[in-house]
N, C-alpha and C. Protein backbone atom coordinates (compact mmCIF):
# COMPACT_ATOMS: atom_id res chain seq x y z
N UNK A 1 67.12 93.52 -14.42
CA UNK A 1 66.73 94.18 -13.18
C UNK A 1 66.05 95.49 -13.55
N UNK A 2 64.96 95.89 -12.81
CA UNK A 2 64.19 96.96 -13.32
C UNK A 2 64.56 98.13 -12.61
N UNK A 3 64.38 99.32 -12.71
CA UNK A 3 64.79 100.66 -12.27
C UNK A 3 64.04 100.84 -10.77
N UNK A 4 63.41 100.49 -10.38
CA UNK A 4 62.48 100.11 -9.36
C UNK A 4 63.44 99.04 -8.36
N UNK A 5 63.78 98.08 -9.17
CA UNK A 5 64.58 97.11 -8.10
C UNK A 5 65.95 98.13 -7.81
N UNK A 6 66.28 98.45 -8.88
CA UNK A 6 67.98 99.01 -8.68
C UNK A 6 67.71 100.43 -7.55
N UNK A 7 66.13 100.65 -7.80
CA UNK A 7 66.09 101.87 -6.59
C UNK A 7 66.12 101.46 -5.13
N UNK A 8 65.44 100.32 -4.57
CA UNK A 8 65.48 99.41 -3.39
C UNK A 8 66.87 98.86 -3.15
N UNK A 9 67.65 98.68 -4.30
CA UNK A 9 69.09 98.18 -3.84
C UNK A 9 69.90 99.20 -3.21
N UNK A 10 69.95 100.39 -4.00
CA UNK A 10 70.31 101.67 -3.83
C UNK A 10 70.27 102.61 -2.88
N UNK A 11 68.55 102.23 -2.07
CA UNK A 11 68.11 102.25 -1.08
C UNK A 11 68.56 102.11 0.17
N UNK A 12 68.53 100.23 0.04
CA UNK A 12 69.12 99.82 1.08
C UNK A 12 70.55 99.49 1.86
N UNK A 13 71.35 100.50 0.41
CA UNK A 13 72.96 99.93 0.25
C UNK A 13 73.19 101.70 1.05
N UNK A 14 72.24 102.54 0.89
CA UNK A 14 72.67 103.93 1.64
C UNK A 14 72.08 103.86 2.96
N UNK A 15 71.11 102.63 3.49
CA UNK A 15 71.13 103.17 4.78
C UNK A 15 71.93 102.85 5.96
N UNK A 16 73.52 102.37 5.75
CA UNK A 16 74.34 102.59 6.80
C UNK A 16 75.09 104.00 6.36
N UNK A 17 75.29 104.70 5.42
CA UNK A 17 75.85 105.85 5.37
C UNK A 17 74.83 106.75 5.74
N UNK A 18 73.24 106.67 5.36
CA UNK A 18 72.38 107.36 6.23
C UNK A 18 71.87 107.37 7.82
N UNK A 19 72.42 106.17 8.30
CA UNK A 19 72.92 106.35 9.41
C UNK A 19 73.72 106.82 10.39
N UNK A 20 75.20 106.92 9.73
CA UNK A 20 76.04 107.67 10.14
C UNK A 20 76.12 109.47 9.56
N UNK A 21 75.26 109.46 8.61
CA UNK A 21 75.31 110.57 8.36
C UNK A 21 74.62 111.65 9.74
N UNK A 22 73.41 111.01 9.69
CA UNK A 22 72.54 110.69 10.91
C UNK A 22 73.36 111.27 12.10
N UNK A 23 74.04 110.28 12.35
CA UNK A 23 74.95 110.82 13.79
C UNK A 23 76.17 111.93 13.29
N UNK A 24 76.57 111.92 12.23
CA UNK A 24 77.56 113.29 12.55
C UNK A 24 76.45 114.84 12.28
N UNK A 25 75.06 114.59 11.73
CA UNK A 25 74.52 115.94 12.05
C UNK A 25 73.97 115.82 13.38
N UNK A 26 74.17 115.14 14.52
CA UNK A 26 73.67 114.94 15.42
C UNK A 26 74.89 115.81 16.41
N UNK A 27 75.91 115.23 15.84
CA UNK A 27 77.16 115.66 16.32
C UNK A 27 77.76 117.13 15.82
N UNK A 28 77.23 118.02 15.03
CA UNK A 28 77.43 119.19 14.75
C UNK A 28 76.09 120.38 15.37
N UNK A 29 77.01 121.27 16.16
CA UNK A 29 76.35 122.14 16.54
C UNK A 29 75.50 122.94 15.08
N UNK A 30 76.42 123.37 14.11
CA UNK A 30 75.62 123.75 13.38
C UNK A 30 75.86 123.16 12.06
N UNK A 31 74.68 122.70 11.18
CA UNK A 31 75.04 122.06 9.51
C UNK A 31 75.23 123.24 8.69
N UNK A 32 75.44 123.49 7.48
CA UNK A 32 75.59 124.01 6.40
C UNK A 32 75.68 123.05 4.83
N UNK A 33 75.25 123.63 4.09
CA UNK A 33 74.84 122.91 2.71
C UNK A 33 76.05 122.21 2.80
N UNK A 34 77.24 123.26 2.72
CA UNK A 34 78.75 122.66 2.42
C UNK A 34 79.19 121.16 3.22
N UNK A 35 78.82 121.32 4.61
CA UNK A 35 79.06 120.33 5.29
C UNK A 35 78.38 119.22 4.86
N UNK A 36 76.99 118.84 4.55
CA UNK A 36 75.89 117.76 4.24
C UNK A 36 76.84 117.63 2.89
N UNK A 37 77.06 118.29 2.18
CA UNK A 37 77.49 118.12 0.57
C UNK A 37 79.12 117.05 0.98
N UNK A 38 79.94 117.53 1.92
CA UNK A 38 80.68 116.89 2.10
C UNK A 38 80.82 115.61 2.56
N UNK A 39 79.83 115.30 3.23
CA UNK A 39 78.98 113.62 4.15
C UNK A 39 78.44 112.92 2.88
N UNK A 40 78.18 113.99 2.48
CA UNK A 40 77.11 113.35 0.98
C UNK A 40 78.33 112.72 -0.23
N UNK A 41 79.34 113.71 -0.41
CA UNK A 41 79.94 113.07 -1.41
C UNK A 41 81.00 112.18 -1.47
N UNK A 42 81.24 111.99 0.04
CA UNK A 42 82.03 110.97 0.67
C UNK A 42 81.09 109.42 0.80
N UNK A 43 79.93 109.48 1.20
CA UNK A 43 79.50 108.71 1.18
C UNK A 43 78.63 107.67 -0.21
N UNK A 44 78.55 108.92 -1.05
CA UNK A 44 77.95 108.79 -2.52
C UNK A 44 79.17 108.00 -3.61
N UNK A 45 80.38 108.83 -2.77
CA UNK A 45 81.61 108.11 -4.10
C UNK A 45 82.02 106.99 -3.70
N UNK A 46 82.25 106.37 -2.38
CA UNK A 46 82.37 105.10 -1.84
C UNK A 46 80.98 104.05 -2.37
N UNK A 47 80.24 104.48 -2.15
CA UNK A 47 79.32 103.19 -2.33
C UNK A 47 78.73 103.44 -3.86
N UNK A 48 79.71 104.14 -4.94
CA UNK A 48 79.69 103.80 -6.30
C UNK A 48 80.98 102.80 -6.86
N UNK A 49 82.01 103.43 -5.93
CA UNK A 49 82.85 102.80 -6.67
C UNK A 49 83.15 101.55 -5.83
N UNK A 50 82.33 101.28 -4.85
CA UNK A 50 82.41 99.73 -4.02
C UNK A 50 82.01 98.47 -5.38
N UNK A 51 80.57 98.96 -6.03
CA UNK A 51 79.89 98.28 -6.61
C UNK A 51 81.11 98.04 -7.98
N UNK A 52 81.59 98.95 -8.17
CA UNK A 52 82.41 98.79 -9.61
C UNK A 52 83.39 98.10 -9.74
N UNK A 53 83.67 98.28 -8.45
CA UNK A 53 84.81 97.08 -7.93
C UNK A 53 84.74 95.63 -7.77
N UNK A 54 83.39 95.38 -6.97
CA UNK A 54 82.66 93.77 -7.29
C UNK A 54 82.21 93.92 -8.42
N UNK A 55 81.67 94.51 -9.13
CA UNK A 55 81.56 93.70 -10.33
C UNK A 55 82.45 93.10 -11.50
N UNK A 56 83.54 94.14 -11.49
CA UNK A 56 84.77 93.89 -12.73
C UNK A 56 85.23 92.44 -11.62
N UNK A 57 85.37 92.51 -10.51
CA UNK A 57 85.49 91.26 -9.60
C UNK A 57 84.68 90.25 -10.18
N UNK A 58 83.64 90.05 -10.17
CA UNK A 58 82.28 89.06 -10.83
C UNK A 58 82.57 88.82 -11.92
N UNK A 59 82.65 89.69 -12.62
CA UNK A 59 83.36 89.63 -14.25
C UNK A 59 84.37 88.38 -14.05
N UNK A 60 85.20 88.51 -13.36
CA UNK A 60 86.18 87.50 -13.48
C UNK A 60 85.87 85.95 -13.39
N UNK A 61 84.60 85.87 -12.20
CA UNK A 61 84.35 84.77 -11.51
C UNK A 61 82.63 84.10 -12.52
N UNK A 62 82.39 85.45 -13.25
CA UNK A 62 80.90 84.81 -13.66
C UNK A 62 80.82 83.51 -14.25
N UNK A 63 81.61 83.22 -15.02
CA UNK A 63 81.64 82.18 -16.34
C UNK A 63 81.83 80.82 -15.31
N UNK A 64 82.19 80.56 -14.75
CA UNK A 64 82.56 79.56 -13.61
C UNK A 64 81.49 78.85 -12.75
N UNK A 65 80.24 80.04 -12.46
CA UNK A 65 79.72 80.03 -11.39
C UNK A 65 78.46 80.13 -12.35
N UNK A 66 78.09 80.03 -13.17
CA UNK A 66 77.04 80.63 -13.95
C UNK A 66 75.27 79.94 -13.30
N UNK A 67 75.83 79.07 -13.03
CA UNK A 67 74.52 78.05 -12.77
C UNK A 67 74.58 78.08 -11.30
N UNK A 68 74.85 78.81 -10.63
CA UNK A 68 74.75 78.77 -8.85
C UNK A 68 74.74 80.47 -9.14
N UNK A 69 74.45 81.08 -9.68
CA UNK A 69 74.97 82.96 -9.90
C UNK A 69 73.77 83.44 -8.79
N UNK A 70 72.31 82.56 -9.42
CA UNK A 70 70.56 83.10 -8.42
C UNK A 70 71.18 82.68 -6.64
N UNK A 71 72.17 81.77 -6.70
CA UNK A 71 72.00 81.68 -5.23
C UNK A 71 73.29 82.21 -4.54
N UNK A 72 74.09 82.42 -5.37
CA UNK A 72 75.51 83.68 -4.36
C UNK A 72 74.81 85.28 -4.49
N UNK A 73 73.51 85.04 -5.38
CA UNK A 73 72.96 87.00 -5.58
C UNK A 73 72.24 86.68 -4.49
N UNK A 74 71.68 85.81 -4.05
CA UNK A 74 70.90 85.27 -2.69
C UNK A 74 71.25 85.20 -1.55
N UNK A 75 72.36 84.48 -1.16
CA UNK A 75 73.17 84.35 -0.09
C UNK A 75 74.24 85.74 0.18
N UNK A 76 74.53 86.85 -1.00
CA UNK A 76 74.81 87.54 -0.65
C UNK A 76 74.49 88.88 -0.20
N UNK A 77 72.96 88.72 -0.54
CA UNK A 77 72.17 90.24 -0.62
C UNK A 77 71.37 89.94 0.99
N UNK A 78 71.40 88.62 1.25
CA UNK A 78 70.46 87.84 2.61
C UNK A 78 71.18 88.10 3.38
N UNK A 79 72.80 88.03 3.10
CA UNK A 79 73.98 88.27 4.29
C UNK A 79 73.98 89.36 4.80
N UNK A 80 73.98 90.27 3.68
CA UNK A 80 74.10 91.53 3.80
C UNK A 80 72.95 92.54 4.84
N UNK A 81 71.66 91.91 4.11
CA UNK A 81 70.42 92.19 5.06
C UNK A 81 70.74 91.58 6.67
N UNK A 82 70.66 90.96 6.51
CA UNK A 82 70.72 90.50 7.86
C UNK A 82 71.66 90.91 8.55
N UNK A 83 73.00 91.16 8.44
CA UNK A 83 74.25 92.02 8.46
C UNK A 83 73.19 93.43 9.31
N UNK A 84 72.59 94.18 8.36
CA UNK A 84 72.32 95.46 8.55
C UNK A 84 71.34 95.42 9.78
N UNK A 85 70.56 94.56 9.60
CA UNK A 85 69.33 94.18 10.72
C UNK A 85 70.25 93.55 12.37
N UNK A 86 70.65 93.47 12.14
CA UNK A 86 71.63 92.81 13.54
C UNK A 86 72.48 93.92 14.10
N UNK A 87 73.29 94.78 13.15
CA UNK A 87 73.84 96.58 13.28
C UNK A 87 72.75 97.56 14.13
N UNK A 88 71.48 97.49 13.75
CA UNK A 88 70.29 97.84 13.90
C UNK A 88 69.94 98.12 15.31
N UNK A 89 70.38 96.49 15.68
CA UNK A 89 70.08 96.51 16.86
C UNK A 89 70.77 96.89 18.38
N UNK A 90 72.50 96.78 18.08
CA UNK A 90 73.55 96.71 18.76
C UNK A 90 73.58 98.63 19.20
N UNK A 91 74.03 98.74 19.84
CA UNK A 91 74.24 100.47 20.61
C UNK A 91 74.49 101.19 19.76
N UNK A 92 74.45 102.29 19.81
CA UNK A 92 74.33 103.41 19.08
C UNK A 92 76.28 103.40 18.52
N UNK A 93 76.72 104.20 17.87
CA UNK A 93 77.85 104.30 17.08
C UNK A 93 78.33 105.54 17.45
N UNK A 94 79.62 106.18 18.07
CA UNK A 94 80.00 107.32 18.34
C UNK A 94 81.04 107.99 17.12
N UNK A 95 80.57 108.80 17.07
CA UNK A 95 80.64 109.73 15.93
C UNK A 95 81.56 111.44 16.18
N UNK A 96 82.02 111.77 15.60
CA UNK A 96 82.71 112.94 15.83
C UNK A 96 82.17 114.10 14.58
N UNK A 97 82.37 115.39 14.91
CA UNK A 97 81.73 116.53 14.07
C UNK A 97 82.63 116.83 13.11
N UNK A 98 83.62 116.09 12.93
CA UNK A 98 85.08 116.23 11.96
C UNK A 98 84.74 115.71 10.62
N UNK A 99 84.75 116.75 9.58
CA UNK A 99 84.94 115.88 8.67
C UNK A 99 85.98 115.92 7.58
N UNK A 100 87.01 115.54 8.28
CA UNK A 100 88.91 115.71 7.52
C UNK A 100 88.54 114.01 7.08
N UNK A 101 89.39 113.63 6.14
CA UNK A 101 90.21 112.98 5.42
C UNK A 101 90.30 111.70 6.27
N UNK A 102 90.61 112.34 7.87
CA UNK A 102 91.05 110.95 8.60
C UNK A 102 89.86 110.82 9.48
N UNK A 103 88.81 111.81 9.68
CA UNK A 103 87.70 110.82 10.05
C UNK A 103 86.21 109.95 8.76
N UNK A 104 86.77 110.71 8.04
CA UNK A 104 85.63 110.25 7.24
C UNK A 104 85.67 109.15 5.78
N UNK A 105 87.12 109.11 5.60
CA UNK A 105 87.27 107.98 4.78
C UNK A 105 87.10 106.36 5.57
N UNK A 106 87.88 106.51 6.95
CA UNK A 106 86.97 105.16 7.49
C UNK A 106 85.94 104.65 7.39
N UNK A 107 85.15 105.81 7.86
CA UNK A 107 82.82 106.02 7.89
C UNK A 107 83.29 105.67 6.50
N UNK A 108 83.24 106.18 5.34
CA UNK A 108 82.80 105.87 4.05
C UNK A 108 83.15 104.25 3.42
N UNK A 109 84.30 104.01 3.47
CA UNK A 109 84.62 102.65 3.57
C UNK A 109 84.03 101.74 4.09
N UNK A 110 84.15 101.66 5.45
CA UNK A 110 82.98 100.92 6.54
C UNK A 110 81.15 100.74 5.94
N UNK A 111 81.11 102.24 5.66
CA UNK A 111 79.18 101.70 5.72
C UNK A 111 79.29 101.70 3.49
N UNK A 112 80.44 101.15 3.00
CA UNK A 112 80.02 100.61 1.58
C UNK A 112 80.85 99.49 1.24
N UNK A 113 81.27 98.49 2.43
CA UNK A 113 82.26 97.02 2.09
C UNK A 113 80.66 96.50 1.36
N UNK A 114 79.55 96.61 1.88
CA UNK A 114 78.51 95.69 1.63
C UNK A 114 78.15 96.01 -0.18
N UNK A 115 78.80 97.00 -0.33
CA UNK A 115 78.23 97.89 -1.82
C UNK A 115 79.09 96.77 -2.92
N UNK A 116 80.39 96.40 -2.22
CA UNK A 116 81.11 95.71 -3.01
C UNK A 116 80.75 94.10 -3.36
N UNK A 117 80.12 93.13 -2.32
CA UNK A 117 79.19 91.77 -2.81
C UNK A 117 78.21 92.60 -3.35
N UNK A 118 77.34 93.34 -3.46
CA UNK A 118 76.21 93.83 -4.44
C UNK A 118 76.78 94.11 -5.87
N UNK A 119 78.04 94.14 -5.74
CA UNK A 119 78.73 94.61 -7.34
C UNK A 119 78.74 93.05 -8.07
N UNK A 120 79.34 92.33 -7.18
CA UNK A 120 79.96 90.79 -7.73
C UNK A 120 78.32 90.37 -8.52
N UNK A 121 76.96 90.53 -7.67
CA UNK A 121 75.62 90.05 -8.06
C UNK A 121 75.26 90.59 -9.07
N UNK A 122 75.80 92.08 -9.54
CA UNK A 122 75.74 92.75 -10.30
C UNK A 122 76.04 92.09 -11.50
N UNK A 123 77.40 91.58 -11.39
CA UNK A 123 78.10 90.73 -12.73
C UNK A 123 77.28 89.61 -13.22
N UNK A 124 76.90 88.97 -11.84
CA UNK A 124 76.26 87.61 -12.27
C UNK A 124 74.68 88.01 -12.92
N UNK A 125 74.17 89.25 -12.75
CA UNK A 125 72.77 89.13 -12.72
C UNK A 125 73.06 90.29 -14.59
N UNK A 126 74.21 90.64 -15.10
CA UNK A 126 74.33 91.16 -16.04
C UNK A 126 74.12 92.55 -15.87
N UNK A 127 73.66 93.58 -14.92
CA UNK A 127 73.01 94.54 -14.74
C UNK A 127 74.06 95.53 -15.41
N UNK A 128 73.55 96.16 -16.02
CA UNK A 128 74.88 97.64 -16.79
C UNK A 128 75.10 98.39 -15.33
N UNK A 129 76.53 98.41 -15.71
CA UNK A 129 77.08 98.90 -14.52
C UNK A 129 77.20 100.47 -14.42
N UNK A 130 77.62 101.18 -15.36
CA UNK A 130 77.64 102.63 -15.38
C UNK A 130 76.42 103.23 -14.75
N UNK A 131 75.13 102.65 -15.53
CA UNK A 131 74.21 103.40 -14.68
C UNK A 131 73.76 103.15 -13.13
N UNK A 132 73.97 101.75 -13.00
CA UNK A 132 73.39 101.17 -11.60
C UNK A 132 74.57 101.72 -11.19
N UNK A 133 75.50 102.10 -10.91
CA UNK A 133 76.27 102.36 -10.06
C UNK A 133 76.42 104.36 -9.78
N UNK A 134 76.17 105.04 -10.92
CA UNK A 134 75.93 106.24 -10.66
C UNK A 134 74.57 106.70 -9.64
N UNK A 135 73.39 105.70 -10.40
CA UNK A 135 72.01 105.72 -9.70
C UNK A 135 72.29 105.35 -7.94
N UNK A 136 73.19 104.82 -7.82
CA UNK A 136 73.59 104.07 -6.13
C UNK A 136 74.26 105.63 -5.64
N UNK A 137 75.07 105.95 -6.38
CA UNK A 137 76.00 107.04 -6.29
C UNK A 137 75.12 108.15 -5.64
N UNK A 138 74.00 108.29 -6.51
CA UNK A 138 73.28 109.79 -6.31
C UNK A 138 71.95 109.83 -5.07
N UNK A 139 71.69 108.14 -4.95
CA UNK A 139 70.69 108.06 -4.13
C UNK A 139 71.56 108.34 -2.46
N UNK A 140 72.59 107.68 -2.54
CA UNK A 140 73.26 107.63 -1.17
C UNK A 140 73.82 108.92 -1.16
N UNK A 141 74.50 109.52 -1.79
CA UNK A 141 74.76 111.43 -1.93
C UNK A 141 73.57 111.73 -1.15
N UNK A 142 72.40 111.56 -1.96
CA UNK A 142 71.01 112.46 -1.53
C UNK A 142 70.35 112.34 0.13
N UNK A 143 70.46 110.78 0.40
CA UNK A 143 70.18 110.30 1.58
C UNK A 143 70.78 110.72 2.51
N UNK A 144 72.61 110.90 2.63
CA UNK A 144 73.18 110.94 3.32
C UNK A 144 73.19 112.45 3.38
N UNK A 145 73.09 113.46 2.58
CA UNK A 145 72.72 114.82 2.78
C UNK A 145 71.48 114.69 3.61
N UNK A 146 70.43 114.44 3.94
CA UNK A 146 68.79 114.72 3.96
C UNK A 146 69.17 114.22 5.83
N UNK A 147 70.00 112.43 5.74
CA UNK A 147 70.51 112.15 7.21
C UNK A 147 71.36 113.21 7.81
N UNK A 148 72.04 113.93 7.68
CA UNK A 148 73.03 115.06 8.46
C UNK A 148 71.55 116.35 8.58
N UNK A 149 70.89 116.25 8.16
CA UNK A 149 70.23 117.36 8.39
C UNK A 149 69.17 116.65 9.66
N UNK A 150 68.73 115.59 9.37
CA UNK A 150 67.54 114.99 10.12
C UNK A 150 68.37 114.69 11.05
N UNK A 151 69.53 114.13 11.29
CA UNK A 151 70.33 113.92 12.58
C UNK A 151 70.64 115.73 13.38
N UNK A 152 70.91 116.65 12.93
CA UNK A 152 70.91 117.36 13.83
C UNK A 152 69.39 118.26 14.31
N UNK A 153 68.39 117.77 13.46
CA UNK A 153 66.99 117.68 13.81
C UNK A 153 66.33 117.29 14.89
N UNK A 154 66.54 115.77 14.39
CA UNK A 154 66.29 115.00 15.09
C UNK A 154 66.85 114.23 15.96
N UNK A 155 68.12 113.94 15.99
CA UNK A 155 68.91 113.24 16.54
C UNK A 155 69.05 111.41 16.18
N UNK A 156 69.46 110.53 16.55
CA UNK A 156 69.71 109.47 16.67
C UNK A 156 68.29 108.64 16.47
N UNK A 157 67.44 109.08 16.87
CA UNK A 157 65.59 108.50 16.94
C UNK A 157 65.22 107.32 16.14
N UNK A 158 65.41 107.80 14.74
CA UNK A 158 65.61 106.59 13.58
C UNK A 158 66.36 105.99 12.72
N UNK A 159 67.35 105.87 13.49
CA UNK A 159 68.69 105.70 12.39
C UNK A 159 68.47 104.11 12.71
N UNK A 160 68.26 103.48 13.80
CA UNK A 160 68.57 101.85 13.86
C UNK A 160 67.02 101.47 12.98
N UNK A 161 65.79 102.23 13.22
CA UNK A 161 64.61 101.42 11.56
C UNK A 161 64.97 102.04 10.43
N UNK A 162 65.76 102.95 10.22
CA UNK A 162 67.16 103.10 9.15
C UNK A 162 67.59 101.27 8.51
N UNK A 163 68.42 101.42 9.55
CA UNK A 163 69.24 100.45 9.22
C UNK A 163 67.92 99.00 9.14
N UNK A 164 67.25 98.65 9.66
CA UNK A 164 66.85 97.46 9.90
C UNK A 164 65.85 97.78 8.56
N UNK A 165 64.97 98.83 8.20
CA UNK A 165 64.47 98.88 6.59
C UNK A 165 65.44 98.24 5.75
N UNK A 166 66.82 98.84 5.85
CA UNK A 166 67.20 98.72 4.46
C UNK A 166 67.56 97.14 4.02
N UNK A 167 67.69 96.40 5.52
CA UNK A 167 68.48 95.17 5.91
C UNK A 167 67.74 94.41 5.24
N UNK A 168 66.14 94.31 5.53
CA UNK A 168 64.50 94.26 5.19
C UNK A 168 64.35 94.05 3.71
N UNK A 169 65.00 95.27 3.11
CA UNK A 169 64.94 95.24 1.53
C UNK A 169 65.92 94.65 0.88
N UNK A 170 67.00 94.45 1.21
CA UNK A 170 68.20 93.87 0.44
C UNK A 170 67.40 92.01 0.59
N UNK A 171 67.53 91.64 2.11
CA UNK A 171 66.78 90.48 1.93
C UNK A 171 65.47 89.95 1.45
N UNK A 172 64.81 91.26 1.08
CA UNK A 172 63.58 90.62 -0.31
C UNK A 172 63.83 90.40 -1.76
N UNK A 173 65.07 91.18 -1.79
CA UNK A 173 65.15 92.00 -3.83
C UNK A 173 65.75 90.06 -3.69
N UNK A 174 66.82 89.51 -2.65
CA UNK A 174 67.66 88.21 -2.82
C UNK A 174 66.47 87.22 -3.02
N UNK A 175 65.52 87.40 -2.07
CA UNK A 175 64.68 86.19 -2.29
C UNK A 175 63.77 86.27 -3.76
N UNK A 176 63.54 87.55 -4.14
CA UNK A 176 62.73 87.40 -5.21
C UNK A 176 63.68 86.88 -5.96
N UNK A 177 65.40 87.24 -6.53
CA UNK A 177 65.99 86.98 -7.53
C UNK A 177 66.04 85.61 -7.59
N UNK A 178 66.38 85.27 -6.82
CA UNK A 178 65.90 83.72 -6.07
C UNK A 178 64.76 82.98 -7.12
N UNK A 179 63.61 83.22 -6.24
CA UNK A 179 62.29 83.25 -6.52
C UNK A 179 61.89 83.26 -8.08
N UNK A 180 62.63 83.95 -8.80
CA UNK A 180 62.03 83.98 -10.36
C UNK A 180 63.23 83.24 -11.04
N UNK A 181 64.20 82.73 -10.39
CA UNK A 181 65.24 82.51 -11.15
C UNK A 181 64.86 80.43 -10.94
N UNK A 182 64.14 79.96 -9.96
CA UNK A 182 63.85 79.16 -9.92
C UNK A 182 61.92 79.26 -10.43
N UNK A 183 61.48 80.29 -10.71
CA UNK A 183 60.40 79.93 -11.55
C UNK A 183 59.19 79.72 -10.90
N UNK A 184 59.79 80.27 -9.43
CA UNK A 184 58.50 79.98 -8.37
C UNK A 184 57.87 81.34 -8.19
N UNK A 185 57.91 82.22 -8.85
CA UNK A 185 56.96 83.82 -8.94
C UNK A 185 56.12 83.48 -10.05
N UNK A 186 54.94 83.92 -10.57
CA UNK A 186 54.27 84.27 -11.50
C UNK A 186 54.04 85.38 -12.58
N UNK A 187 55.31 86.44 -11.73
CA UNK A 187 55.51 87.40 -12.41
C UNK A 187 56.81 88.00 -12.51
């Protein structure tokens, strides 16, 4: 997997935490670095250690599955997209300006269950995990800082072509892995 793909995965695995990030700067009268840093590193350490978790998971299951691996990285990155694209569309998400322990480990959990089938594809597709999973780490940190600021900016405006981009990209990176793993790309 190339640094380019792992950036589109990374991408599209932060835009439900850039969504909700989205709505709690929407939901704060005023941001501060400290606050975004706190959205950010809640949301950055969940959807690293989601992936680390499916994969030592995958690890277990790879050897088994080896010859079906292009189509559970398929069926699970397609689920997932489509998952996000259907979120996309459904009402907006109510959000609170709190960010203790007991509102924000839910949000973090919630928008990175999907981080954890991207780990399992991880195993099957061999990808080194330390880095793809820090690189996920720092993109969704960054995003989800940049969303708390653009949410109390902007408000709510683009958080659902948020979500429906990223849905967009998870279900291309599946079809290409797909796609070259059966020999039907040229490149």
């Amino acid at each position: 997997m190339s640094l380019f793909e792992l950036f589109l995965i990374a991408v599209g695995l932060s835009m439900d935490a850039f969504a909700v990030a989205v709505c709690k700067g929407l939901s704060m009268s005023k941001i501060t670095l400290k606050k975004s840093l706190v959205v950010g590193l809640y949301f950055g350490i969940f959807q690293s250690a989601m992936p680390l978790i499916g994969y030592f998971l995958g690890r277990q299951f790879a050897g088994l599955i080896t010859a079906y691996d292009h189509w559970v990285t398929f069926i699970l990155l397609g689920a997932i997209g489509f998952n996000m694209i259907r979120e996309s569309r459904e009402g907006e998400e109510k959000t609170d300006a709190s960010l203790s322990p007991r509102s924000m480990l839910p949000l973090a959990v919630a928008t990175s269950i999907d981080a954890l089938a991207v780990g399992i594809s991880f195993a099957f597709l061999s990808v080194p995990i330390g880095p793809a999973v820090s690189f996920i780490g720092v993109i969704t940190l960054t995003l989800s800082m940049v969303g708390v600021k653009l949410g109390n900016v902007f408000g709510v405006r683009y958080k659902s072509r948020a979500e429906l981009a990223g849905g967009l990209v998870l279900i291309l990176l599946g079809l290409k892995i797909l796609l070259e793993h059966l020999e039907l790309l040229p490149f």
